[in-house]
Protein backbone atom coordinates (compact mmCIF):
# COMPACT_ATOMS: atom_id res chain seq x y z
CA UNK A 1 92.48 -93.99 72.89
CA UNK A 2 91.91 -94.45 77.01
CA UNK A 3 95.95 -95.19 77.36
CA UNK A 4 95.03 -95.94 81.37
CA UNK A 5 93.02 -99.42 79.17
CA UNK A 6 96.43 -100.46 78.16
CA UNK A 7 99.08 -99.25 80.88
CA UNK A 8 99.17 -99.33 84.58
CA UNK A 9 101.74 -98.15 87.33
CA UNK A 10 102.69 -102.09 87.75
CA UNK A 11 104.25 -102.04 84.42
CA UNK A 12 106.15 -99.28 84.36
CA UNK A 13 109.73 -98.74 85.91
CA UNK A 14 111.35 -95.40 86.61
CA UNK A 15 114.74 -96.77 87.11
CA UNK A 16 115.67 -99.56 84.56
CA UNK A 17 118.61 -101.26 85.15
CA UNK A 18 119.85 -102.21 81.90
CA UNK A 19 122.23 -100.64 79.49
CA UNK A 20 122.01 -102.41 76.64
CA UNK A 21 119.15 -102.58 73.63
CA UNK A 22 118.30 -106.12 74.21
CA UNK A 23 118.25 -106.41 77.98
CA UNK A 24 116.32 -103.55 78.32
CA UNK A 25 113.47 -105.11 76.18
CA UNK A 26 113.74 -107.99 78.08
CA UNK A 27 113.50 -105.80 81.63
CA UNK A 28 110.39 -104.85 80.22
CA UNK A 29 109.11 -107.97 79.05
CA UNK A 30 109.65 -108.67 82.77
CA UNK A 31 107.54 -105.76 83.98
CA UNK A 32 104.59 -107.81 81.78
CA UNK A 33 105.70 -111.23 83.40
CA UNK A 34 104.98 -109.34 86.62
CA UNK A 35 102.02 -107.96 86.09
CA UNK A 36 100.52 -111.35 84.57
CA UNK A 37 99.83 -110.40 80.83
CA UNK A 38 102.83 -112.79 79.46
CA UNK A 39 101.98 -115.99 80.88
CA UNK A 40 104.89 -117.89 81.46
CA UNK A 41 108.77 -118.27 80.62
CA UNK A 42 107.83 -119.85 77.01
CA UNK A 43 105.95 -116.77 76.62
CA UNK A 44 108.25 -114.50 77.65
CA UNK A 45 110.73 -115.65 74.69
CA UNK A 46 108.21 -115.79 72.35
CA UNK A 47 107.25 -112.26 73.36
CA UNK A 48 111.18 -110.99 73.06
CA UNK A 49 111.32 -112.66 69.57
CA UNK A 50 108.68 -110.89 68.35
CA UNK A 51 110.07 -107.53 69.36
CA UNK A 52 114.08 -108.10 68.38
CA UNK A 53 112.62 -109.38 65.31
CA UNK A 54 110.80 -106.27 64.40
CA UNK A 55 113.58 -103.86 65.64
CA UNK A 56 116.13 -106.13 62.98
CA UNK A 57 113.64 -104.95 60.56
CA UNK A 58 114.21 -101.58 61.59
CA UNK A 59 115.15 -99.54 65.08
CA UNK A 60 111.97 -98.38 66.77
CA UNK A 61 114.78 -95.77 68.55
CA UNK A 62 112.70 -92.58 67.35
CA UNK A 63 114.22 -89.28 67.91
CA UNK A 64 114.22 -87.03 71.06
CA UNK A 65 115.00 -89.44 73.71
CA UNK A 66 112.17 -92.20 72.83
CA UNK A 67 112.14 -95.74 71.90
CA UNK A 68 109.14 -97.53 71.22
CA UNK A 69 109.98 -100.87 70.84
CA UNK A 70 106.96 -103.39 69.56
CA UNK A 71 106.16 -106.69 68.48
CA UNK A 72 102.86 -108.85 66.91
CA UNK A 73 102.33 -112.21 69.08
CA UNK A 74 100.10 -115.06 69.72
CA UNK A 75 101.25 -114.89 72.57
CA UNK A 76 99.52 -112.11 74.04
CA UNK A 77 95.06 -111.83 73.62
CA UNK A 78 94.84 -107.86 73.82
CA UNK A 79 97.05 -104.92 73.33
CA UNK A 80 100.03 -104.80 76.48
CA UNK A 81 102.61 -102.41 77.24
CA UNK A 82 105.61 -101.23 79.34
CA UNK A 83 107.13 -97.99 80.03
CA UNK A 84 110.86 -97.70 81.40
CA UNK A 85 112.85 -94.90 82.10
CA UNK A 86 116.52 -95.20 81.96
CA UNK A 87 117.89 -91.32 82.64
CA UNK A 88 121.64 -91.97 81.11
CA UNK A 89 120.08 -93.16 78.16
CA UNK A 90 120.86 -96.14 75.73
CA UNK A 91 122.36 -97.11 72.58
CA UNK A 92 118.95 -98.14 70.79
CA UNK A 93 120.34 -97.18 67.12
CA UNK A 94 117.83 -93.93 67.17
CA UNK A 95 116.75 -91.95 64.04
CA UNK A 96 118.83 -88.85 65.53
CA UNK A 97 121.56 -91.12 67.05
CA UNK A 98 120.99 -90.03 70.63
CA UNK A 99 120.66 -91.98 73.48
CA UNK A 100 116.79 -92.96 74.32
CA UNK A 101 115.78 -92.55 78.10
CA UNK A 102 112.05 -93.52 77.47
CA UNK A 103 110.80 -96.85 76.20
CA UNK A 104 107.74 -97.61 75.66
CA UNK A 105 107.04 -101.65 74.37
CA UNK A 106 104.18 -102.57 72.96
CA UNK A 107 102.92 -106.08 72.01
CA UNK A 108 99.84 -107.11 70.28
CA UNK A 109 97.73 -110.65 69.29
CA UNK A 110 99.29 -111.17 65.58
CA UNK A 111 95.60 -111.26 64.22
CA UNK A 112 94.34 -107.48 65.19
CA UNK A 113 95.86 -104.19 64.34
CA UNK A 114 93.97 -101.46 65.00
CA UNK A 115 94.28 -101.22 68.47
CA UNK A 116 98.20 -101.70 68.01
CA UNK A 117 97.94 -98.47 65.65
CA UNK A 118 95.65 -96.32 67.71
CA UNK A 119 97.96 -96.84 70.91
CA UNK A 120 101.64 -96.43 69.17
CA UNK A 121 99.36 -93.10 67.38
CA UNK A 122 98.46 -91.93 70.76
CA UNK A 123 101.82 -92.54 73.07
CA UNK A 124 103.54 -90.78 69.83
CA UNK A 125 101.51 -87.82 69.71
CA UNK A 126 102.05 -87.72 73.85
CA UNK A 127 105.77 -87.80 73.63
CA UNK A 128 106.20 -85.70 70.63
CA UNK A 129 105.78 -82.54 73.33
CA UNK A 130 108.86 -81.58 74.98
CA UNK A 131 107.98 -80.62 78.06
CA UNK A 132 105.94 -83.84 78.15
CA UNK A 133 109.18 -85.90 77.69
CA UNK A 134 110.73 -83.80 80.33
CA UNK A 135 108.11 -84.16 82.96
CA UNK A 136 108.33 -88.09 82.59
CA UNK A 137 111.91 -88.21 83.23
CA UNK A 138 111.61 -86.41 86.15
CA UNK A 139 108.81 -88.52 87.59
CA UNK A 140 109.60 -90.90 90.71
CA UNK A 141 106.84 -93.16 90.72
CA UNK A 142 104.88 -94.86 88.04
CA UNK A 143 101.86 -93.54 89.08
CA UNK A 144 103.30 -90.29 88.27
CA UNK A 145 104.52 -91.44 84.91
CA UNK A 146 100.52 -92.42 84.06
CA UNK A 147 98.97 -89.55 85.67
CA UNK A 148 101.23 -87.54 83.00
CA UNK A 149 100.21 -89.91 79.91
CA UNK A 150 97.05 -90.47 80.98
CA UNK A 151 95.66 -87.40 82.78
């Protein structure tokens, strides 16, 4: 999968703000607000439903730093996503119980999968590399962050 098809430097942040699970989902669903693939602020919540409701099912805090926090929505026609950085790390209740510093969120029209799959197969394979990981957090602009991803 073409990862540059899903992601672009406008939704990505290299600095999040937040330091909490929650808010930084919904920093992200922000970066998607921004960039005009969640419509409006109805959408938004829908949106951030979606994704708390599939991380109560089960933390999408991998291991080695990572989060990949995702969601199924009708509120959304293709396959969106967000990358934030957050170098201190956060609490998202990970696999190894580490802090994760890179989140990737993912949210897809409730009535197609295999796109959903292909891109959470790809940006896992990606950040399963080390020195992949480490680049990334060392990036200072999202174009740098995509040009990494998506050479």
């Amino acid at each position: 999968m073409n990862l540059r098809k899903v992601l672009t430097p406008s939704a990505i942040n290299v600095a999040l703000k937040s330091s909490a699970k929650d808010a930084v989902i919904g920093e992200l669903m922000d970066l998607l607000m921004a960039t005009g693939k969640i419509r409006d602020l109805d959408a938004r919540q829908k949106a951030i439903q979606a994704v708390l409701d599939r991380e109560r099912k089960m933390s999408t805090g991998m291991q080695n730093g990572v989060a990949i926090p995702h969601g199924k929505t009708d509120t959304v026609d293709t396959l969106v996503a967000a990358i934030g950085l957050k170098k201190e790390g956060v609490d998202f209740q990970a696999l190894d119980g580490q802090p994760s510093r890179i989140f990737v969120m993912t949210l897809s029209p409730d009535t197609r999968t295999g796109p959903h799959i292909q891109f959470l197969a790809e940006i896992s394979r990606q950040l399963s590399d080390a020195a992949v990981r480490e680049r990334i957090l060392k990036a200072a602009t999202p174009e740098e962050v995509l040009d990494i991803l998506a050479p």
